[in-house]
N, C-alpha and C. Protein backbone atom coordinates (compact mmCIF):
# COMPACT_ATOMS: atom_id res chain seq x y z
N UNK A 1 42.25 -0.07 7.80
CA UNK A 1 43.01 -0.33 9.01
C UNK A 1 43.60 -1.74 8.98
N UNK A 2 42.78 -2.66 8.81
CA UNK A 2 43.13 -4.15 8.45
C UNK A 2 44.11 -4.25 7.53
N UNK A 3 43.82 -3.75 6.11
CA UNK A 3 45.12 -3.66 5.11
C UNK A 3 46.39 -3.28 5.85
N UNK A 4 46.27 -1.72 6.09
CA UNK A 4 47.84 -1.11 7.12
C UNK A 4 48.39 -1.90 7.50
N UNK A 5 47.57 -3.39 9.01
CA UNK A 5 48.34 -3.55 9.90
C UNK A 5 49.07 -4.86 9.15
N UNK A 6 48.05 -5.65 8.18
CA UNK A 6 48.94 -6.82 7.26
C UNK A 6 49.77 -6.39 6.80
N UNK A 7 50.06 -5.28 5.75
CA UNK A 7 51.12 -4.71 4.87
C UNK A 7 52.61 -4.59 6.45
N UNK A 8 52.49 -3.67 7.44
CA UNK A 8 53.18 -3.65 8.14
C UNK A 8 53.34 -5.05 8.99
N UNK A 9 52.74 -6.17 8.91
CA UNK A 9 53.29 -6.97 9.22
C UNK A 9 54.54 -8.12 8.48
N UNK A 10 53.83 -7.74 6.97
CA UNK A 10 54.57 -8.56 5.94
C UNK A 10 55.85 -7.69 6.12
N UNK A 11 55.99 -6.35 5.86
CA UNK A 11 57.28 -5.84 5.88
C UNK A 11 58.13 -5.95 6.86
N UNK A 12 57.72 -6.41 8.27
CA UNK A 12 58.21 -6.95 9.77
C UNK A 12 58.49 -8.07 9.58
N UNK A 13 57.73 -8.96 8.71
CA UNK A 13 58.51 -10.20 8.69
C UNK A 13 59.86 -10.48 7.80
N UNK A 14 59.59 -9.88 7.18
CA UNK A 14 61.20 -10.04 6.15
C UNK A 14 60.95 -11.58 5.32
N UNK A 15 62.17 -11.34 4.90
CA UNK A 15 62.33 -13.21 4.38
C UNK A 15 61.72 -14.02 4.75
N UNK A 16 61.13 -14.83 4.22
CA UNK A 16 60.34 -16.21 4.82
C UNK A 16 61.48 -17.60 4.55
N UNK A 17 61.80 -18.55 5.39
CA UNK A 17 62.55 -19.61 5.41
C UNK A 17 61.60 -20.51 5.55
N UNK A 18 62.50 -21.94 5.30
CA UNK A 18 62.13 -23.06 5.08
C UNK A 18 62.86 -23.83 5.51
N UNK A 19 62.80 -25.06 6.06
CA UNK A 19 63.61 -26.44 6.69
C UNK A 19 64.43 -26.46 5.28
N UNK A 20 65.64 -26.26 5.70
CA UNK A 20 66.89 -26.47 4.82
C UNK A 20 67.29 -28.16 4.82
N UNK A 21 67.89 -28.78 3.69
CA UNK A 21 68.97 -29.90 3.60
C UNK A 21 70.34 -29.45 4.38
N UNK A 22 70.77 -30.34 4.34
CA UNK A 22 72.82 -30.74 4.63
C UNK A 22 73.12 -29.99 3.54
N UNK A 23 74.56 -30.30 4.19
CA UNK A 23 75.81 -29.55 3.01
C UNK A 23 75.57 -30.71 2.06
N UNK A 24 75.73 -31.50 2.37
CA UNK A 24 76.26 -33.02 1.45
C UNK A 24 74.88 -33.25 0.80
N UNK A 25 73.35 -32.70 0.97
CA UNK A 25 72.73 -33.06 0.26
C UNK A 25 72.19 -32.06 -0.81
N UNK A 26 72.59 -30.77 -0.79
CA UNK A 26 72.96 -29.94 -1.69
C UNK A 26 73.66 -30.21 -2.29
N UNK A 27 75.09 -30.65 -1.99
CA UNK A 27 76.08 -30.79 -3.49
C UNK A 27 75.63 -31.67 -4.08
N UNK A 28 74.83 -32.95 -3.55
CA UNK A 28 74.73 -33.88 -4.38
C UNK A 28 73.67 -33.57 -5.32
N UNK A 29 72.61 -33.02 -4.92
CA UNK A 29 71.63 -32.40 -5.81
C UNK A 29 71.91 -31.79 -6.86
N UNK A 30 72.98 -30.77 -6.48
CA UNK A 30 73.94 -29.87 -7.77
C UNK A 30 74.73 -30.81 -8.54
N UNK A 31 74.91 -32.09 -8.65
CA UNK A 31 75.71 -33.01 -9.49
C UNK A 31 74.77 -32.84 -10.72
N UNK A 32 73.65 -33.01 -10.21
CA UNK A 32 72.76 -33.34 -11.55
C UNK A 32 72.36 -34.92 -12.52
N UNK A 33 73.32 -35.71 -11.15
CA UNK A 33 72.67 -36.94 -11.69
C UNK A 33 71.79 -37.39 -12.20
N UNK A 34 71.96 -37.74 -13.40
CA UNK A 34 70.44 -38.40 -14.12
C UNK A 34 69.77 -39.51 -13.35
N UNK A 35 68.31 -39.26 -13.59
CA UNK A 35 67.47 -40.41 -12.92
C UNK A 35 67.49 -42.04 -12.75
N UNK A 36 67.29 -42.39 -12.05
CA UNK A 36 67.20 -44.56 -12.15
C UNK A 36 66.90 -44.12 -13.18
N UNK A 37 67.05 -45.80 -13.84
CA UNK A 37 66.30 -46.17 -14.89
C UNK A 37 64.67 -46.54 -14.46
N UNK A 38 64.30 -45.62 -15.93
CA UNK A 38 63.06 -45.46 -15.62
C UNK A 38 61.97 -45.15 -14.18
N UNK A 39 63.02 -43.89 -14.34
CA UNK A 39 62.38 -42.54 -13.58
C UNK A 39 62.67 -41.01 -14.25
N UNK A 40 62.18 -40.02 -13.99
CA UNK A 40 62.31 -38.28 -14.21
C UNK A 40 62.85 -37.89 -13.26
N UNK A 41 63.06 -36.59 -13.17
CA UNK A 41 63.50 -35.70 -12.37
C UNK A 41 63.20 -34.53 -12.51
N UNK A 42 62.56 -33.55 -11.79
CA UNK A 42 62.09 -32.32 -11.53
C UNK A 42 63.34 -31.73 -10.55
N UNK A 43 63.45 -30.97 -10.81
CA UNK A 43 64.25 -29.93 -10.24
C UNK A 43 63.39 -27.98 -10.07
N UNK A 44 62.50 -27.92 -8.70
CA UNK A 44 61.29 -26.96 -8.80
C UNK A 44 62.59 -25.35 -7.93
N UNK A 45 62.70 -24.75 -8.42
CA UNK A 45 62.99 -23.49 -7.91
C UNK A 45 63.00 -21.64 -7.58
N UNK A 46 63.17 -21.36 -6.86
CA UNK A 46 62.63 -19.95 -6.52
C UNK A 46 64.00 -19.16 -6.37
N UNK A 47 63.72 -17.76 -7.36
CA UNK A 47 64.85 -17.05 -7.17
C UNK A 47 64.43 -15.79 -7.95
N UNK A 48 63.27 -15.46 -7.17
CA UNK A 48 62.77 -13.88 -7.39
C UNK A 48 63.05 -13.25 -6.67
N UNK A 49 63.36 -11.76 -6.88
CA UNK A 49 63.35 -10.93 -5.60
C UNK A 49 61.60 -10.55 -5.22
N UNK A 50 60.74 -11.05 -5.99
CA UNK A 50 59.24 -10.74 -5.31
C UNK A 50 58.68 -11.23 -4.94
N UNK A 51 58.18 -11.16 -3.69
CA UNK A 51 57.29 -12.36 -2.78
C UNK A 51 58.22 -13.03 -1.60
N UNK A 52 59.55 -12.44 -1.52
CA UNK A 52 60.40 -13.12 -0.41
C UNK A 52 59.88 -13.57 0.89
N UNK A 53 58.35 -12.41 1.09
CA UNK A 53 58.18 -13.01 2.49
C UNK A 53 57.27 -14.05 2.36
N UNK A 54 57.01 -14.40 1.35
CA UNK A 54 55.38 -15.45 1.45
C UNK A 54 56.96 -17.26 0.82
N UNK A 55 56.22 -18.12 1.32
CA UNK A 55 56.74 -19.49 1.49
C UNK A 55 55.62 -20.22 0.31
N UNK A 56 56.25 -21.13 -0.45
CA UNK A 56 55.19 -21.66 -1.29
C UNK A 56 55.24 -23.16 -1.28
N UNK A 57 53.91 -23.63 -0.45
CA UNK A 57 53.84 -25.05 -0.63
C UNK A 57 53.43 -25.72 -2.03
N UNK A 58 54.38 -26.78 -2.43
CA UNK A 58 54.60 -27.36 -3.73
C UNK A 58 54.26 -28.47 -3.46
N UNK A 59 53.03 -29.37 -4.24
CA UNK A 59 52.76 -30.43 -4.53
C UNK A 59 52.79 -30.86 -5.92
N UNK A 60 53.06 -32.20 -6.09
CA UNK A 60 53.49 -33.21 -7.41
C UNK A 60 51.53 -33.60 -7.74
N UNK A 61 50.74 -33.60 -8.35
CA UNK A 61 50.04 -34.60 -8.73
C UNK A 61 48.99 -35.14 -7.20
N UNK A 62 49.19 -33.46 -6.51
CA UNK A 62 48.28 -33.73 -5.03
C UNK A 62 49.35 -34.23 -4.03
N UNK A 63 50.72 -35.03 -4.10
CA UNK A 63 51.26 -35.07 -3.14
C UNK A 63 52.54 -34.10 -2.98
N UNK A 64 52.47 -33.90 -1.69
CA UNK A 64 53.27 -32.71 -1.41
C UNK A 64 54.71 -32.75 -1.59
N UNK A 65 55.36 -31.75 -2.09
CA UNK A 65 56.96 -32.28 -2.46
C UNK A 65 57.73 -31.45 -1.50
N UNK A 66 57.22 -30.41 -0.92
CA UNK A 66 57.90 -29.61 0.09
C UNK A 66 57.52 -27.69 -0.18
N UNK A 67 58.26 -27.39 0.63
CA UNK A 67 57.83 -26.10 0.59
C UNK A 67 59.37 -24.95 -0.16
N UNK A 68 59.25 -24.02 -0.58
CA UNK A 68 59.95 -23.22 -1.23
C UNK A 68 59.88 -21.87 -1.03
N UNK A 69 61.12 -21.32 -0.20
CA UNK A 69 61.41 -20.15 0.15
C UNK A 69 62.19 -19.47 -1.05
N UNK A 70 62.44 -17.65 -1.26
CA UNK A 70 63.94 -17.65 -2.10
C UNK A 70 65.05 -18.16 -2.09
N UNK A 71 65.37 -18.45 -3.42
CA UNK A 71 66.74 -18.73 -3.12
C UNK A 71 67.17 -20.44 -2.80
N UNK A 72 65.73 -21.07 -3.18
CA UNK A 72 65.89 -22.39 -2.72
C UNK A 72 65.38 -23.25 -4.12
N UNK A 73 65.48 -24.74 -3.53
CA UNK A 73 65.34 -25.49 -4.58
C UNK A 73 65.36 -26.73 -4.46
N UNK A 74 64.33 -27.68 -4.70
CA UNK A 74 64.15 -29.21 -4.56
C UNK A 74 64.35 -29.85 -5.77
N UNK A 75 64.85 -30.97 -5.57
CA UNK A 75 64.71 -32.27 -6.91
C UNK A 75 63.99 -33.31 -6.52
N UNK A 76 63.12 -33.85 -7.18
CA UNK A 76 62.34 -34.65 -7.14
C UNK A 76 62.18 -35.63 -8.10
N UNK A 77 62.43 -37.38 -7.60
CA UNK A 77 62.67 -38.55 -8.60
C UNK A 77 61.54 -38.80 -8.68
N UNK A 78 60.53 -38.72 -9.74
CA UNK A 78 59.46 -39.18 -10.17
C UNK A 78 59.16 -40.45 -10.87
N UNK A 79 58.01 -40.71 -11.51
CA UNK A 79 58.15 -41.65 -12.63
C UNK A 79 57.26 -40.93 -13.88
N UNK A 80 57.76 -41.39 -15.13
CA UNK A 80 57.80 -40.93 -15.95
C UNK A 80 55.86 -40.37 -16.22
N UNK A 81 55.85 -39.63 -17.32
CA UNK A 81 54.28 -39.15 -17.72
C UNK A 81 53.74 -37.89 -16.90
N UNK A 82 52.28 -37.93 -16.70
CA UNK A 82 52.12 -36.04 -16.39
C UNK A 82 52.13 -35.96 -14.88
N UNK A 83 52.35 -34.72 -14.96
CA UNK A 83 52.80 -34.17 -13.82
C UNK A 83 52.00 -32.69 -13.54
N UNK A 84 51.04 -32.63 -12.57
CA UNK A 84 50.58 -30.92 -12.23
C UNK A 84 51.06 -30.64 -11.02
N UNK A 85 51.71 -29.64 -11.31
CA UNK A 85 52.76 -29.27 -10.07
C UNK A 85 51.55 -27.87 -10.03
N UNK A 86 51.39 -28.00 -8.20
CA UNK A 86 50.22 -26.38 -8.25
C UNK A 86 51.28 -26.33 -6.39
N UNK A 87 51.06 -24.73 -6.42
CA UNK A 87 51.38 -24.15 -4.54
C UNK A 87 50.16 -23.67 -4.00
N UNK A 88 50.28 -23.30 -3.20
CA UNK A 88 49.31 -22.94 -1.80
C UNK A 88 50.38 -21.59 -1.17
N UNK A 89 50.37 -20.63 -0.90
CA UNK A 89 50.66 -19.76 0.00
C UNK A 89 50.54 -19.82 1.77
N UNK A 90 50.96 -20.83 2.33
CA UNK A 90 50.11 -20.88 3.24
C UNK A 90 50.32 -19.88 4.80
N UNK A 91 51.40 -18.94 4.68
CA UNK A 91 50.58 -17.70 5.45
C UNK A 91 50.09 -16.60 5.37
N UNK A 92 49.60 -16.80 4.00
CA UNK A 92 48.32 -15.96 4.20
C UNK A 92 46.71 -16.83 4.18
N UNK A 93 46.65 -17.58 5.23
CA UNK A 93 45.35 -18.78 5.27
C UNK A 93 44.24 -18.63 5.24
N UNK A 94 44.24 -16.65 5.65
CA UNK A 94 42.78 -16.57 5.57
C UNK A 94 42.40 -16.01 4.04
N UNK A 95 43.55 -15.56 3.67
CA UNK A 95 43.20 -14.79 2.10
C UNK A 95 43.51 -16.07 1.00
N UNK A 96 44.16 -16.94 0.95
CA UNK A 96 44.50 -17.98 0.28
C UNK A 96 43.37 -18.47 -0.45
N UNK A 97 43.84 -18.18 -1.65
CA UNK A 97 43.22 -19.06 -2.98
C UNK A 97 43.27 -20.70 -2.97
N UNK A 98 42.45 -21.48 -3.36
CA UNK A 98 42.77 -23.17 -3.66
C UNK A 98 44.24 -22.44 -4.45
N UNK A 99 45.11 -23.93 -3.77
CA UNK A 99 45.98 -23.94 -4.71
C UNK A 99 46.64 -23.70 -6.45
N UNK A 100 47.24 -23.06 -6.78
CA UNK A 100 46.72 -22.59 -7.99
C UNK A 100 47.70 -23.60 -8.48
N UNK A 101 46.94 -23.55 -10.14
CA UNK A 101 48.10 -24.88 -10.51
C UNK A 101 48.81 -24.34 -11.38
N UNK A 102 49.89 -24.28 -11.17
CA UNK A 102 51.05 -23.86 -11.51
C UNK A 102 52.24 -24.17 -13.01
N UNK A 103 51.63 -25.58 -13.12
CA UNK A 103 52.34 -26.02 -14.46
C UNK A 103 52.03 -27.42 -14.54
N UNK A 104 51.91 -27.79 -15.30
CA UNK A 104 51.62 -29.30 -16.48
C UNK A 104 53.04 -30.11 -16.90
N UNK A 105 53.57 -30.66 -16.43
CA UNK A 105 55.07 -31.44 -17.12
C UNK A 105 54.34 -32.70 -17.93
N UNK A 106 54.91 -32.85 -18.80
CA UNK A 106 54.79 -34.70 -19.23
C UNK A 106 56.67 -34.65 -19.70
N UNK A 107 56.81 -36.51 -18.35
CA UNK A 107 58.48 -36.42 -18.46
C UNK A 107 58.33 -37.75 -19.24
N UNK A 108 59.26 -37.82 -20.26
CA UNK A 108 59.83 -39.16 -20.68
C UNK A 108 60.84 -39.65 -19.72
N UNK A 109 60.95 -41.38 -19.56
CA UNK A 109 61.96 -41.86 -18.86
C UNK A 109 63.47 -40.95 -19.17
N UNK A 110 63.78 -41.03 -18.15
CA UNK A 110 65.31 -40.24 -18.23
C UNK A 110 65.76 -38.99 -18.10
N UNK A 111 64.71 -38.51 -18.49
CA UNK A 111 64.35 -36.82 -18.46
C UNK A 111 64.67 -35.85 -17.58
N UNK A 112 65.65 -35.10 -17.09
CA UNK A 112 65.77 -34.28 -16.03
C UNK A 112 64.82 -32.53 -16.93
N UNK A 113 63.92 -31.85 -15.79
CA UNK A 113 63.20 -30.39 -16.40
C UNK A 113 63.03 -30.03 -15.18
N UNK A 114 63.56 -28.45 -15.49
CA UNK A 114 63.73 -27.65 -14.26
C UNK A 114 62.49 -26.48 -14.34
N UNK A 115 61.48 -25.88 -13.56
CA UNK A 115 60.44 -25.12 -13.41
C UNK A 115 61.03 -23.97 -12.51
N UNK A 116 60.88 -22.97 -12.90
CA UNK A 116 61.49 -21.52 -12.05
C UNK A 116 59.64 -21.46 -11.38
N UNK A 117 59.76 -21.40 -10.04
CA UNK A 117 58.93 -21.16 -9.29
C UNK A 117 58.73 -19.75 -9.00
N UNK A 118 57.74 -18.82 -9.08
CA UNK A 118 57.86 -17.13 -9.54
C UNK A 118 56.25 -16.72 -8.35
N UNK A 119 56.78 -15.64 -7.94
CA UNK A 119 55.34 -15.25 -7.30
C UNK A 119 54.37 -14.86 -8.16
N UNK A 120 53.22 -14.56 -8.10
CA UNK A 120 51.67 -14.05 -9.43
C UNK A 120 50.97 -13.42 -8.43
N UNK A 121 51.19 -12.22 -8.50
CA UNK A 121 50.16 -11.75 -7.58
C UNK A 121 48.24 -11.72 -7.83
N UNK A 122 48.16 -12.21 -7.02
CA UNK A 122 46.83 -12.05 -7.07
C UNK A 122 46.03 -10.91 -6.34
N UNK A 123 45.18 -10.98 -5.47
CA UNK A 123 44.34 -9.87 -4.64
C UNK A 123 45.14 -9.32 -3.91
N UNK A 124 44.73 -8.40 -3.47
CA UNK A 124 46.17 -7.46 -2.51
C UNK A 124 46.61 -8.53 -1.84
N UNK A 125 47.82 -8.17 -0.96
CA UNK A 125 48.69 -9.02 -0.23
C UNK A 125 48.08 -10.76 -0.09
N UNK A 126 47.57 -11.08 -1.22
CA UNK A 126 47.30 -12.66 -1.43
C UNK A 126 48.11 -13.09 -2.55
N UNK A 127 49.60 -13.42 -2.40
CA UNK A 127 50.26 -13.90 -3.66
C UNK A 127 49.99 -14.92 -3.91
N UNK A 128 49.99 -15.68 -5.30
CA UNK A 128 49.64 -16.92 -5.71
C UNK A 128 51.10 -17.13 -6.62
N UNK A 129 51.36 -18.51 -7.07
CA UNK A 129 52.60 -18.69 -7.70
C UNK A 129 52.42 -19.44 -9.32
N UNK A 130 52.95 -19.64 -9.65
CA UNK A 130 53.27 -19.72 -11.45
C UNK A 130 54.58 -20.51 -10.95
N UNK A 131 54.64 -21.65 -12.24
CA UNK A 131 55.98 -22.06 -12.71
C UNK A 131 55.98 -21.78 -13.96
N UNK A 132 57.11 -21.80 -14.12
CA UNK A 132 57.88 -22.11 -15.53
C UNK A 132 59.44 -22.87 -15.85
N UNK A 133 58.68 -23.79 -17.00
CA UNK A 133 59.74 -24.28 -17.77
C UNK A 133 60.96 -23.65 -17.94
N UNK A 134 61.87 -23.87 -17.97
CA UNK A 134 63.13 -23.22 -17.97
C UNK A 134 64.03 -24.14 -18.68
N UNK A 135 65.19 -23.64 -19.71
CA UNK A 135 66.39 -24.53 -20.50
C UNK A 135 67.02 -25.30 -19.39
N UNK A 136 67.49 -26.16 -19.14
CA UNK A 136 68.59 -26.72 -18.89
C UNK A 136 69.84 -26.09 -18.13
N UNK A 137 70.31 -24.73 -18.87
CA UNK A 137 71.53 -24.15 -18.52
C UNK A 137 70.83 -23.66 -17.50
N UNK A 138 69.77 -22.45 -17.73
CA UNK A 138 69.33 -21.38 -16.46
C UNK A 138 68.73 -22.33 -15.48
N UNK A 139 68.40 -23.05 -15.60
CA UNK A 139 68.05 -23.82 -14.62
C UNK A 139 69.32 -24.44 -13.51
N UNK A 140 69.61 -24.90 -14.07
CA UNK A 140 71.33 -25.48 -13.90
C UNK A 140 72.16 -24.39 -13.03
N UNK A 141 72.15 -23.06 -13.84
CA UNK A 141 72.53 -21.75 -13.37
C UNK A 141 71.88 -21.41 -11.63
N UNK A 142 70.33 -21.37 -11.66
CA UNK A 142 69.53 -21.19 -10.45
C UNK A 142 69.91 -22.01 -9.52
N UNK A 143 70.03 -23.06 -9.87
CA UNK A 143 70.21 -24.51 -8.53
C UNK A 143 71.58 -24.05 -8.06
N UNK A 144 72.62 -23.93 -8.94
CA UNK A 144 73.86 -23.81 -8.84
C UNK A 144 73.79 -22.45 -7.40
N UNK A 145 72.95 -21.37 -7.52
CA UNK A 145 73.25 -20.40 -7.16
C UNK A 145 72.18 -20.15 -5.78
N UNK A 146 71.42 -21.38 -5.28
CA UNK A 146 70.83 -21.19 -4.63
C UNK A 146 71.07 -22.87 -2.82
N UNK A 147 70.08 -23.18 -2.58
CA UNK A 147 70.37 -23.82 -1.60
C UNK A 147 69.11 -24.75 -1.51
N UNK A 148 69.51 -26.03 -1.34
CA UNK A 148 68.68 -27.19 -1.45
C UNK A 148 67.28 -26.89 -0.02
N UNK A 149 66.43 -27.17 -0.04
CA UNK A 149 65.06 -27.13 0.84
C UNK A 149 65.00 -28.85 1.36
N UNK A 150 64.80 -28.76 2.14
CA UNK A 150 63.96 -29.94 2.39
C UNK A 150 62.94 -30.82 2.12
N UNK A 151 62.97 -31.78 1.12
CA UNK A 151 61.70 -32.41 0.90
C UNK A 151 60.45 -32.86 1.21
N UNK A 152 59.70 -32.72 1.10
CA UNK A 152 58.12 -33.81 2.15
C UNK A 152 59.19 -35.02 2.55
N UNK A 153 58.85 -35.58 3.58
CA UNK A 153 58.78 -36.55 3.33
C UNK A 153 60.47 -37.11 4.37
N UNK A 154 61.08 -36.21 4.00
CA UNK A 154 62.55 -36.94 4.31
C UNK A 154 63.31 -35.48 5.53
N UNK A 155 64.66 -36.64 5.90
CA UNK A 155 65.04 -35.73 7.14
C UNK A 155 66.26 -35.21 6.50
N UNK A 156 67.33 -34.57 7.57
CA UNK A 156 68.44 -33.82 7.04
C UNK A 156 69.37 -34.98 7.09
């Protein structure tokens, strides 16, 4: 009975959103400007059709970089060396796994690397998320084709 009424609630909710950027801070994101000197750049994004309704909170190294709906996508100026990028699911709070960690970067100064953010299902209706490394172009391709999120941290 409990399963039924979650499953019919996830399918009632539809899409899950997220605090969007500006126009102007999307395009600028899509420039692709390379980093200060001596800094990285992450570029983290989502563009599955599975898991649309679940939202995935993204943290850098324990601090939070923002959250990620479909279809969206953050850049993030770092500084150079490792990086564990892990999400959290956070509405599903009572079924939610610790954050799973998601991917390992080590950036050299200068470095722009883009991570396709992907749902992993875990226990019934408890999705957990996976990144992956991605080339340059498809990455490039995703950002291009999707819409900037809002960062931790900063306003529109």
């Amino acid at each position: 009975m409990l399963g039924s009424l979650m499953a019919a609630s996830i399918l009632l909710a539809g899409c899950a959103t997220v605090p969007m950027a500006g126009a102007g801070a999307d395009a600028e994101g899509k420039r692709f400007d390379p980093p200060a000197p001596g800094r990285s750049v992450l570029y983290l994004y989502r563009s599955s059709i599975l898991g649309t309704e679940a939202i995935f909170n993204v943290a850098d190294n324990q601090q939070p970089i923002g959250a990620l709906a479909d279809k969206t996508w953050i850049r993030v100026d770092v500084s150079p060396g490792q990086h564990v990028i892990t999400c959290a699911v956070p509405s599903y709070a009572p079924l939610t796994q610790n954050p799973a960690q998601a991917a390992t970067v080590n950036l050299a100064p200068g470095e722009t690397r883009f991570l396709e953010v992907d749902v992993w299902p875990g226990l019934p209706l408890n999705p957990r998320c996976t990144a992956t490394e991605v080339g340059a172009d498809k990455g490039r391709a995703a950002v291009a084709a999707s819409n900037r999120a809002m960062g931790a941290g900063w306003s529109n």
